[in-house]
C-alpha atoms as a PDB file:
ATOM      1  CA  UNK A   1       0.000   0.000   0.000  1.00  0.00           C
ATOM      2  CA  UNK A   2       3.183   2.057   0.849  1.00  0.00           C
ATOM      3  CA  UNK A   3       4.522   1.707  -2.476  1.00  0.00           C
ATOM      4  CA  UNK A   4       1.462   2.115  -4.890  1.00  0.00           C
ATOM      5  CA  UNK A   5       0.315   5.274  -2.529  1.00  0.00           C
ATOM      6  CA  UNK A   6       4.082   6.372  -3.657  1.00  0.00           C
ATOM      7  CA  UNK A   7       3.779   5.449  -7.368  1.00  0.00           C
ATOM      8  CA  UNK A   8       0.665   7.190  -7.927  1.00  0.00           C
ATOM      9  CA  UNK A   9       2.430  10.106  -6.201  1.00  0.00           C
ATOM     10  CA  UNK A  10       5.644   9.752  -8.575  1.00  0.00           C
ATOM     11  CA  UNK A  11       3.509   9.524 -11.744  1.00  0.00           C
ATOM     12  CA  UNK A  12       1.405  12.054 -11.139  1.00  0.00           C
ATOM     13  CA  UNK A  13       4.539  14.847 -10.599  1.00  0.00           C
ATOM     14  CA  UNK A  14       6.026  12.609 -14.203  1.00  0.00           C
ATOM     15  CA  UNK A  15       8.314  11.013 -12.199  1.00  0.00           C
ATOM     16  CA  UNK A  16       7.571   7.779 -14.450  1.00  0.00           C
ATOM     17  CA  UNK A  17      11.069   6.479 -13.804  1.00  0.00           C
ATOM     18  CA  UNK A  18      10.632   6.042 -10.355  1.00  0.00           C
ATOM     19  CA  UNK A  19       7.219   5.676 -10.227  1.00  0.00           C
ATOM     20  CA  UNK A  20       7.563   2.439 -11.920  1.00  0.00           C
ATOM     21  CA  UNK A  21      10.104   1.638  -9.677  1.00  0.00           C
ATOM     22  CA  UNK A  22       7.871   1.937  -6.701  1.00  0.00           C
ATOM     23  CA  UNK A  23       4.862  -0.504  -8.391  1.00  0.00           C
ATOM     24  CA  UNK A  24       7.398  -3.066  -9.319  1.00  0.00           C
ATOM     25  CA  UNK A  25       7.988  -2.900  -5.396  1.00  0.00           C
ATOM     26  CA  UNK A  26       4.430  -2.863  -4.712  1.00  0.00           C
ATOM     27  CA  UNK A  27       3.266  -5.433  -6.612  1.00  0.00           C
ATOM     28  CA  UNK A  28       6.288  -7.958  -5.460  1.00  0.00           C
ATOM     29  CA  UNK A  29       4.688  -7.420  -1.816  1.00  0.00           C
ATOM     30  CA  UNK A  30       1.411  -8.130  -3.124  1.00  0.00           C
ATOM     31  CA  UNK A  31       0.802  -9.242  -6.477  1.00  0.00           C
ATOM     32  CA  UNK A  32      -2.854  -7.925  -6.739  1.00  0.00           C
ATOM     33  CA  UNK A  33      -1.574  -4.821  -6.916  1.00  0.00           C
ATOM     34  CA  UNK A  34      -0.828  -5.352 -10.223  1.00  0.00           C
ATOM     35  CA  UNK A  35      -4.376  -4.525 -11.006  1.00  0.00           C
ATOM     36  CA  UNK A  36      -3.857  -0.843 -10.324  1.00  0.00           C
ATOM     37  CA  UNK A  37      -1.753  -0.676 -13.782  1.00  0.00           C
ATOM     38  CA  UNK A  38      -5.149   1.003 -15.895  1.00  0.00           C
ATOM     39  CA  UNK A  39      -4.906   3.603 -13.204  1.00  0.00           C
ATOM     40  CA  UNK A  40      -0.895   4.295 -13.418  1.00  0.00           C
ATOM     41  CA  UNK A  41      -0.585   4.114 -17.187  1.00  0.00           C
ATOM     42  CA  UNK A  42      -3.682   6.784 -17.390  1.00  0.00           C
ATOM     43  CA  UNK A  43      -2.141   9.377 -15.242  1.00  0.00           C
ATOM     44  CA  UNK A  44       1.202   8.804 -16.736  1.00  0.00           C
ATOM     45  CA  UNK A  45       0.250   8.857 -20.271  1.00  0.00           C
ATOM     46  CA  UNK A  46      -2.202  12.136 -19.745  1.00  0.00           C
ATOM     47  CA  UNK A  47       1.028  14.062 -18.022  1.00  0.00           C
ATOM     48  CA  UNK A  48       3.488  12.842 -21.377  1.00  0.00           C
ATOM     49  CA  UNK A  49       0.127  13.905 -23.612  1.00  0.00           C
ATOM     50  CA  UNK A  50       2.218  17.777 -24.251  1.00  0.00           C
ATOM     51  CA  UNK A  51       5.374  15.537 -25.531  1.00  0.00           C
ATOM     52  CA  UNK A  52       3.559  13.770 -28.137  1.00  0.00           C
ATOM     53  CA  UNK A  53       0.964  14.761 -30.687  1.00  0.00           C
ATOM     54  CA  UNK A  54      -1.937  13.294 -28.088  1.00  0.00           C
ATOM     55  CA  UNK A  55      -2.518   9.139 -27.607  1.00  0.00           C
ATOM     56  CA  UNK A  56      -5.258   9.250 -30.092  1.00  0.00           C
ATOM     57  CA  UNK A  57      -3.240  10.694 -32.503  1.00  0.00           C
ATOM     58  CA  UNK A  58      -0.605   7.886 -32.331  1.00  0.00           C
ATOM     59  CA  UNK A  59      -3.392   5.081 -32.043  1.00  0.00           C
ATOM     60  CA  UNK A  60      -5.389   6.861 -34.881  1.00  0.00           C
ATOM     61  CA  UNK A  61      -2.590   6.852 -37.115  1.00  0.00           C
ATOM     62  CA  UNK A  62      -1.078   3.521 -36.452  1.00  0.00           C
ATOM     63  CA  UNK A  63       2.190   4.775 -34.352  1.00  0.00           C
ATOM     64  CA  UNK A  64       2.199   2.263 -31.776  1.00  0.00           C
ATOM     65  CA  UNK A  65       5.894   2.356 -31.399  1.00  0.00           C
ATOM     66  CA  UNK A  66       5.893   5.960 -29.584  1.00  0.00           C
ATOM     67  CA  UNK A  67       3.003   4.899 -27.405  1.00  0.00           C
ATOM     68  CA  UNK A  68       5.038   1.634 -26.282  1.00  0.00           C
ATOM     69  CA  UNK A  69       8.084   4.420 -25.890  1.00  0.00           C
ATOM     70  CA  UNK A  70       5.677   6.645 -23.768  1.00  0.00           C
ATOM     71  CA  UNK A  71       5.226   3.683 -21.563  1.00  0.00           C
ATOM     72  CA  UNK A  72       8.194   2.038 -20.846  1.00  0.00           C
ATOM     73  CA  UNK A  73       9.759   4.429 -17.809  1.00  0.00           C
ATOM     74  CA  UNK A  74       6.490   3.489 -16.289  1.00  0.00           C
ATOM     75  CA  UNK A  75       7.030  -0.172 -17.136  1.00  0.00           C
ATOM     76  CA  UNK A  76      10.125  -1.147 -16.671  1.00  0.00           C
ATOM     77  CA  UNK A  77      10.245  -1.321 -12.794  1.00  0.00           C
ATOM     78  CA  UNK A  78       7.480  -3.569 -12.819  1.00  0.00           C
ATOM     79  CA  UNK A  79       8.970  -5.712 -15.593  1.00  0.00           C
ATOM     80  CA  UNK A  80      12.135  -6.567 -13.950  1.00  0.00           C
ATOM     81  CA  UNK A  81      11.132  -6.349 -10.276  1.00  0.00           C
ATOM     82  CA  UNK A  82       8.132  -8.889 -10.936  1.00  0.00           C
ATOM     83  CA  UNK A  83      10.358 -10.834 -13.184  1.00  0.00           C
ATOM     84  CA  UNK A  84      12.926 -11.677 -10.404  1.00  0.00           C
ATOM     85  CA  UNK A  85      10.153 -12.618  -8.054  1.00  0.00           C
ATOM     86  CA  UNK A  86       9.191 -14.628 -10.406  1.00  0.00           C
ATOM     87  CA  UNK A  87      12.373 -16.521 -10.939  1.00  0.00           C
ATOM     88  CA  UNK A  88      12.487 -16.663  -7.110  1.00  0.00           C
ATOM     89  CA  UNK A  89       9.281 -18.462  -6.766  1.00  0.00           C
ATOM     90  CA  UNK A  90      10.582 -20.870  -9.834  1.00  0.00           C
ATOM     91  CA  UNK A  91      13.869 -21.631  -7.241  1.00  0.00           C
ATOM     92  CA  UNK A  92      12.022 -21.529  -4.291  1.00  0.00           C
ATOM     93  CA  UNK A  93       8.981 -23.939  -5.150  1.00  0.00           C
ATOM     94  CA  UNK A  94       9.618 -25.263  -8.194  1.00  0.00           C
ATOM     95  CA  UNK A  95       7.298 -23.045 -10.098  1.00  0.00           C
ATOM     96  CA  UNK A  96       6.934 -18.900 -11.662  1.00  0.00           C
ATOM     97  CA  UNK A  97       3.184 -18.537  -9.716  1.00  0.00           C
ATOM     98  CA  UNK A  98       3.715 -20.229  -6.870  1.00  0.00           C
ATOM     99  CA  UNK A  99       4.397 -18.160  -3.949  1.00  0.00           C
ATOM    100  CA  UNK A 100       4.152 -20.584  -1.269  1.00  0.00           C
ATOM    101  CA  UNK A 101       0.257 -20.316   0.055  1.00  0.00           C
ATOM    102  CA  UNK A 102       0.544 -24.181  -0.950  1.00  0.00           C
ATOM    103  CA  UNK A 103       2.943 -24.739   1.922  1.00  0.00           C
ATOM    104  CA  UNK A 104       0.513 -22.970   4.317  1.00  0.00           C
ATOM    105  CA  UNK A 105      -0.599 -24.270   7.744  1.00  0.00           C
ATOM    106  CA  UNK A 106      -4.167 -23.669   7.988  1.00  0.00           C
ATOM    107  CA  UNK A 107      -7.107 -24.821  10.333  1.00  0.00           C
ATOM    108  CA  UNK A 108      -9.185 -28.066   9.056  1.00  0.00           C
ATOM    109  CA  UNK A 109     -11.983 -25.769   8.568  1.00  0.00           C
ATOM    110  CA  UNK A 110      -9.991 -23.704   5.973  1.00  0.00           C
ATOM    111  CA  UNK A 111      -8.279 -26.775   4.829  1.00  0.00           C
ATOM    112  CA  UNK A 112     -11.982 -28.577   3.567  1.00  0.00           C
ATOM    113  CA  UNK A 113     -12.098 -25.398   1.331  1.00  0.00           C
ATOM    114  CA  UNK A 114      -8.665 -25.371  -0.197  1.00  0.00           C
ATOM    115  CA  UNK A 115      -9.575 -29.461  -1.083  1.00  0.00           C
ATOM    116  CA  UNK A 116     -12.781 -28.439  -2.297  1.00  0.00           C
ATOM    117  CA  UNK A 117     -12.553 -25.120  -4.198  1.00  0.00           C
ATOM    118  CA  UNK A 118      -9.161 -24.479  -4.562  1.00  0.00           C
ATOM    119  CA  UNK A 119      -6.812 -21.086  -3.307  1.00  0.00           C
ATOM    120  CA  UNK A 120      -8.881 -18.513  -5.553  1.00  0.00           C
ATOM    121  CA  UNK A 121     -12.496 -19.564  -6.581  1.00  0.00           C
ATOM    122  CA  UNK A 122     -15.508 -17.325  -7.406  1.00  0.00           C
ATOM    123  CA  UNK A 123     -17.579 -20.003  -5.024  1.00  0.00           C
ATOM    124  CA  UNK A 124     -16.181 -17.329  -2.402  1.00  0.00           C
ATOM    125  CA  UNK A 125     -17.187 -14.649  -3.731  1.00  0.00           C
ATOM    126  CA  UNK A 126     -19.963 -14.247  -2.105  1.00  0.00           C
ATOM    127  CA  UNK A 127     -19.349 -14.642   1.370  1.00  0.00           C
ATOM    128  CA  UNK A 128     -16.380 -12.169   1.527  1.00  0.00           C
ATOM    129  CA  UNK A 129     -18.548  -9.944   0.018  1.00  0.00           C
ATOM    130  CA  UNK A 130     -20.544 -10.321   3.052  1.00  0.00           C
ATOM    131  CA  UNK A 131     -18.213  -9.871   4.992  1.00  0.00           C
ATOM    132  CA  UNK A 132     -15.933  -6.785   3.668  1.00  0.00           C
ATOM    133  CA  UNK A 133     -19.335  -5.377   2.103  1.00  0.00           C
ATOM    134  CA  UNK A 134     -21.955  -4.691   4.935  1.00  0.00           C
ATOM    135  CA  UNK A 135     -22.055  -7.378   7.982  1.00  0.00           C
ATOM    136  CA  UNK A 136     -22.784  -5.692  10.928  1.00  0.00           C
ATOM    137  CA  UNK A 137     -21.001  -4.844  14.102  1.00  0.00           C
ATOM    138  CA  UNK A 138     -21.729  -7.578  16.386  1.00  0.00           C
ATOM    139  CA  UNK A 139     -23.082  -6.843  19.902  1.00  0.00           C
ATOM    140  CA  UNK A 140     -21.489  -8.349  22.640  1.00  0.00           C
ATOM    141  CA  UNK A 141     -22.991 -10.220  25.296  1.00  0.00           C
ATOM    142  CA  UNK A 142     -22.389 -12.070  28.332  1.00  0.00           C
ATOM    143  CA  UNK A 143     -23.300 -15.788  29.359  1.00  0.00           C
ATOM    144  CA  UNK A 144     -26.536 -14.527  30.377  1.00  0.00           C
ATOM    145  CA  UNK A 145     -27.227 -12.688  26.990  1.00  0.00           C
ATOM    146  CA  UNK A 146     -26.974  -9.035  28.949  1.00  0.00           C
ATOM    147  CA  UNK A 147     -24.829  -6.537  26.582  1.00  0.00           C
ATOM    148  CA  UNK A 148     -21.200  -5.755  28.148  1.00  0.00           C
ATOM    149  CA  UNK A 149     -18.436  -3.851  27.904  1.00  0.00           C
ATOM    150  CA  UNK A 150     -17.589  -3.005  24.497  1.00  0.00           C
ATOM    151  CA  UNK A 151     -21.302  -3.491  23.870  1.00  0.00           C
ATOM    152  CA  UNK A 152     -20.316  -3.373  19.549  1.00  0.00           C
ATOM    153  CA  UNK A 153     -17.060  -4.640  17.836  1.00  0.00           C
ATOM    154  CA  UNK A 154     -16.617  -6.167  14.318  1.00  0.00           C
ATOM    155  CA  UNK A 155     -16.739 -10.011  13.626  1.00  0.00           C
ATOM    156  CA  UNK A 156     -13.383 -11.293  14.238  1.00  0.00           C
ATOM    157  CA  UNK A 157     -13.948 -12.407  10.510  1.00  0.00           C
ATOM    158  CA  UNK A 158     -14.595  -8.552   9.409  1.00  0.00           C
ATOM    159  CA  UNK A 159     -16.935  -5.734   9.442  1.00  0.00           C
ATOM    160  CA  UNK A 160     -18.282  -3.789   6.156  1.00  0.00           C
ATOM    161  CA  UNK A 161     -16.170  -1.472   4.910  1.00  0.00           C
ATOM    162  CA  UNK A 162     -19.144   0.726   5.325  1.00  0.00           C
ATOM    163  CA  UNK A 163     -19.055   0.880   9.141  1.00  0.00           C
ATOM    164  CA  UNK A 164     -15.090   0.765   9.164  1.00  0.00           C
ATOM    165  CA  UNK A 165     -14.806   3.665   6.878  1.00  0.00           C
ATOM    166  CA  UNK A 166     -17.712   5.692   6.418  1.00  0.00           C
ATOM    167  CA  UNK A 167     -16.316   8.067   4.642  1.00  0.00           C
ATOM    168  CA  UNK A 168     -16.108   5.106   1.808  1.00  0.00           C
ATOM    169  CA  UNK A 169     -19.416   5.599   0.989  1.00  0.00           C
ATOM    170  CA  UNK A 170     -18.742   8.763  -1.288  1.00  0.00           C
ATOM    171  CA  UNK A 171     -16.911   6.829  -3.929  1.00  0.00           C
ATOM    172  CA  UNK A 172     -20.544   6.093  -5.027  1.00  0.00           C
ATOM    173  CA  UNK A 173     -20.823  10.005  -6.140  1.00  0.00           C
ATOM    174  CA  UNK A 174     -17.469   9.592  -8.110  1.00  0.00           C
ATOM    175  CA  UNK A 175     -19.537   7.283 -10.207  1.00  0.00           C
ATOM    176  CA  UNK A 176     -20.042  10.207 -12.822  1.00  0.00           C
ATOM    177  CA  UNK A 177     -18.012  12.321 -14.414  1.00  0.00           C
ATOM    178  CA  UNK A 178     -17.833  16.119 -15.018  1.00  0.00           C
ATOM    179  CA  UNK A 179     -15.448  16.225 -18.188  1.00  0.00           C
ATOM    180  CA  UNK A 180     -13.268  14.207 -20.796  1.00  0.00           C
ATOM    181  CA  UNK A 181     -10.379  13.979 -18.542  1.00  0.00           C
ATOM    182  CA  UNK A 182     -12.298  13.209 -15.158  1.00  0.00           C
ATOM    183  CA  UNK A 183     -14.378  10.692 -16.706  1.00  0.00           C
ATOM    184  CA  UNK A 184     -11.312   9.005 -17.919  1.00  0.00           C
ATOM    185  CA  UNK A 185      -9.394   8.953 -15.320  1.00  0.00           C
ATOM    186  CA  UNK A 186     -12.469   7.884 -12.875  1.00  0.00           C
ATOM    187  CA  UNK A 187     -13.082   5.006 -15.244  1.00  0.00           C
ATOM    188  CA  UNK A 188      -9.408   4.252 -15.333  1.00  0.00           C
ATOM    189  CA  UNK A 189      -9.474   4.585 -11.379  1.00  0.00           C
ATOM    190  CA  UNK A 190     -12.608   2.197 -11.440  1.00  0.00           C
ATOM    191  CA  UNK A 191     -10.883  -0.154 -13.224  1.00  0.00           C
ATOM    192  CA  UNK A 192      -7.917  -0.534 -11.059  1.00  0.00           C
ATOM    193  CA  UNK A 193      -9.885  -0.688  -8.072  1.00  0.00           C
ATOM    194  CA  UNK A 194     -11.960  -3.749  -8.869  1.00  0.00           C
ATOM    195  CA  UNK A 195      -8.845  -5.391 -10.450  1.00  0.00           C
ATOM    196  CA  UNK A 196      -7.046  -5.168  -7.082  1.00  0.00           C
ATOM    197  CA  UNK A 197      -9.525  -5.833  -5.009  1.00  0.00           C
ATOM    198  CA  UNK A 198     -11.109  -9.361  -6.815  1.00  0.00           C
ATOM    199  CA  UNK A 199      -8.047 -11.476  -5.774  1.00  0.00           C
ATOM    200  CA  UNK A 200      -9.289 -10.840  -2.094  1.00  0.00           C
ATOM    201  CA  UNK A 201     -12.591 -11.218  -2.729  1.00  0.00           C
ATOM    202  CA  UNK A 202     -11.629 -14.779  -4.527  1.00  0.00           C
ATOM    203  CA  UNK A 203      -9.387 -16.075  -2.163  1.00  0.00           C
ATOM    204  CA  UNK A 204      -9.823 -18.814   0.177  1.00  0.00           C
ATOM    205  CA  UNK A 205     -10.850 -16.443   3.934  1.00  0.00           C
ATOM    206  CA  UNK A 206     -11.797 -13.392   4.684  1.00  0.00           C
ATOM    207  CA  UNK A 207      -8.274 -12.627   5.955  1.00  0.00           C
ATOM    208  CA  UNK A 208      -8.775 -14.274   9.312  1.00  0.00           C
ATOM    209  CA  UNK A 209      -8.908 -11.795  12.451  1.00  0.00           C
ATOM    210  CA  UNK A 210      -9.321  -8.175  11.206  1.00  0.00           C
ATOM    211  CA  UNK A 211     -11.339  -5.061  12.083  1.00  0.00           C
ATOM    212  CA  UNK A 212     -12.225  -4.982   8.899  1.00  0.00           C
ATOM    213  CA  UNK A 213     -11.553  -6.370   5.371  1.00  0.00           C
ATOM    214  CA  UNK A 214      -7.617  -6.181   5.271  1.00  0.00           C
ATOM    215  CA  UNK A 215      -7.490  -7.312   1.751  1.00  0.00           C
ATOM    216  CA  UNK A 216      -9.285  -4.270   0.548  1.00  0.00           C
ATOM    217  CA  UNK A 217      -5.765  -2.368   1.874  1.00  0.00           C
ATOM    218  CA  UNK A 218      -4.393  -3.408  -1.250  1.00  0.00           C
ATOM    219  CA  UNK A 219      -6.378  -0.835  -2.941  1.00  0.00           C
ATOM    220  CA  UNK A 220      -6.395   1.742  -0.702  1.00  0.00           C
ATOM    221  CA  UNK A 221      -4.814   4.852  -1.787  1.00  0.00           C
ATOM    222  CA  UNK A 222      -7.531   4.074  -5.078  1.00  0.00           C
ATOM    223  CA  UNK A 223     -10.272   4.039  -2.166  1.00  0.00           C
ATOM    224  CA  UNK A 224      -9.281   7.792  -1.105  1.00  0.00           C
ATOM    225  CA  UNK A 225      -8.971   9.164  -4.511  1.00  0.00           C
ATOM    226  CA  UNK A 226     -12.362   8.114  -5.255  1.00  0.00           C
ATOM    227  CA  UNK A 227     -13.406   8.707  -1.935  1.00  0.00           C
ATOM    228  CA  UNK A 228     -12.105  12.209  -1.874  1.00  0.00           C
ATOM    229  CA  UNK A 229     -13.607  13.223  -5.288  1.00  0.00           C
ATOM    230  CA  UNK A 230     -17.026  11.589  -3.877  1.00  0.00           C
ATOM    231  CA  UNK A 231     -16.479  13.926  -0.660  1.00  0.00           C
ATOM    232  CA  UNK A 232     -16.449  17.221  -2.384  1.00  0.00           C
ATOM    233  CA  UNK A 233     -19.567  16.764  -4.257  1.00  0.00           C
ATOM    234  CA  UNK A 234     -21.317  16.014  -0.821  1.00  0.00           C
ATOM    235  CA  UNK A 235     -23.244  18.410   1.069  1.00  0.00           C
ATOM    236  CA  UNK A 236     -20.218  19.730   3.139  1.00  0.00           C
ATOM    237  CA  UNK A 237     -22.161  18.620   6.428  1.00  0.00           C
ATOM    238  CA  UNK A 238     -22.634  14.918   5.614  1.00  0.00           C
ATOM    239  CA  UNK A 239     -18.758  14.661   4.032  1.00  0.00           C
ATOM    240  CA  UNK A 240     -17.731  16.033   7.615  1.00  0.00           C
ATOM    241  CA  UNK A 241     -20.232  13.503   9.305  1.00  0.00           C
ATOM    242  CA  UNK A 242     -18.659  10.478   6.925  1.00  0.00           C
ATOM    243  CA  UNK A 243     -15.478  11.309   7.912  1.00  0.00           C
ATOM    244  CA  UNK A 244     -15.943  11.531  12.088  1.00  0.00           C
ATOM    245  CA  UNK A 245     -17.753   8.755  11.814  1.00  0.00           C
ATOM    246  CA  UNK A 246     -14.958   6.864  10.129  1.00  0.00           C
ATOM    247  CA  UNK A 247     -12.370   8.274  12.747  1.00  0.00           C
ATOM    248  CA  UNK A 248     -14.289   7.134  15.373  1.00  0.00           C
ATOM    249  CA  UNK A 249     -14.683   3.734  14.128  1.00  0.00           C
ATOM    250  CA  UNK A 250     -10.852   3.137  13.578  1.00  0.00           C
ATOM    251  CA  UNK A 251     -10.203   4.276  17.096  1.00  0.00           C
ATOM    252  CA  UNK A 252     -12.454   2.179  18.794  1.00  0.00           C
ATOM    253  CA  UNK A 253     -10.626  -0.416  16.941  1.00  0.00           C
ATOM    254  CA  UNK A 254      -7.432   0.783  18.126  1.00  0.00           C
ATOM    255  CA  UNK A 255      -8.555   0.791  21.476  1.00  0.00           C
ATOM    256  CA  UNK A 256      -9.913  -2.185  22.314  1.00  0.00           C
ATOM    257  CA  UNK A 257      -7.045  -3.719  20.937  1.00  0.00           C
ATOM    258  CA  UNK A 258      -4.568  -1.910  23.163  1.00  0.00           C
ATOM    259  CA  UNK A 259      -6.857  -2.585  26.501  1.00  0.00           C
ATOM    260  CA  UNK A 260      -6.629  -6.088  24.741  1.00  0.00           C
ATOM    261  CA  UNK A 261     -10.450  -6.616  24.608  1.00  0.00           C
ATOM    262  CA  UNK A 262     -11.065  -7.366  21.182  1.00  0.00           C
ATOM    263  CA  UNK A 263     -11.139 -10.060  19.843  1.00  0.00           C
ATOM    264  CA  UNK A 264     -11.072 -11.779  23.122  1.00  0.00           C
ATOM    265  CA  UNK A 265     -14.600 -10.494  23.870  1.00  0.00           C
ATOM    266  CA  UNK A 266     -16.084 -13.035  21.229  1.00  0.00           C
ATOM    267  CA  UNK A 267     -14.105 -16.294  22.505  1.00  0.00           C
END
């Protein structure tokens, strides 16, 4: 998350050199993050637009080969960074895509899924949908079924991202645009966000004990852009709202992990 919230940074100044150094690091600590390449390329190539006569221009008259130039200080990071992981999977187990989850100690529970559906399956899809999408805080309750102390916390499974963050909720105004540009980059930003985010929503669990859906993290910094064009075309009062509602969340989070109450309070 680091490194892609850095990249986006870099390519957005035209720092495509060392943006594409910092995916290629990104997506080597979690190769999902590949999916937030639509997103990368469309910022990059819409800052080099000035050096060339336009993208269209060199698509509309056949001259790929300055496109493919316009892209390679974006791509090159990625190309060799992912290809040495790559290699190191190959000497490490035997295999370019394997990057040891085979070799993973899991419960039996967990195990009866791998046997049965496999790693990534779209038979999963729908329950960590559920659970990074909407479940509910649960309320917590003592042997005699009275509400104690701290009365809501998320599933030990996850909570929906909107009662973690809130202020998530404005990426639904960012579905429209206001322009050319915005309405590519928003579908470009789109794009990348469901392309990082379906590995996690495909895989195996939910991502075990979490406040929240942790896989989502791996799209992140897409969440706040989205999120923060989605804010400013709220009512000013209900963006403020979203957002103190979302702080408070994350530190009740924070604290009942540090009094080391959660997730204790549901064993």
């Amino acid at each position: 998350m680091t490194f892609l919230t850095l990249a986006l940074a870099l390519v957005r100044s035209g720092r495509g050199w060392t943006a594409g150094l910092a995916f290629g690091l990104a997506i080597t600590s979690r190769p999902g993050m590949l999916g937030a390449l639509p997103l990368l390329l469309a910022l990059h190539l819409w800052h080099e637009r000035g050096r060339s006569s336009g993208l269209r221009n060199a698509v509309g008259k056949g001259r790929l080969m300055p496109l493919m130039a316009r892209m390679l200080p974006l791509m090159i990071g990625p190309l060799v960074l992912g290809g040495t992981a790559l290699v190191f999977n190959a000497l490490r187990f035997g295999s370019l895509l394997q990057f040891g989850y085979r070799f993973m100690l899991v419960p039996p529970f967990l195990r009866e899924r791998l046997l049965e559906h496999g790693q990534m399956s779209w038979a999963y899809l729908g329950r960590n949908l559920y659970f990074v999408g909407w479940q509910l805080p649960l309320a917590v309750r003592d042997a005699a079924g009275d509400l104690v102390f701290p009365f809501l916390a998320s599933d030990p499974q996850g909570m929906g991202l909107i009662w973690v963050t809130p202020a998530f909720v404005a990426v639904v105004a960012a579905l429209w645009a206001r322009g050319r540009y915005e309405a590519r980059m928003l579908l470009a930003a789109w794009t990348s966000l469901v392309l990082c985010c379906l590995p996690g929503l495909l895989y195996y669990n939910t991502g075990w004990v979490q406040w929240g859906g942790r896989f989502l993290m791996d799209a992140w910094p897409i969440w706040l852009m989205l999120a923060a064009v989605g804010l400013r075309r709220l009512p000013p009062g209900l963006s403020m709202v979203l957002i103190v509602l979302s702080v408070i969340s994350n530190l009740w989070a924070a604290l009942l992990v540090a009094l080391r109450v959660w997730p204790g309070c549901f064993s």
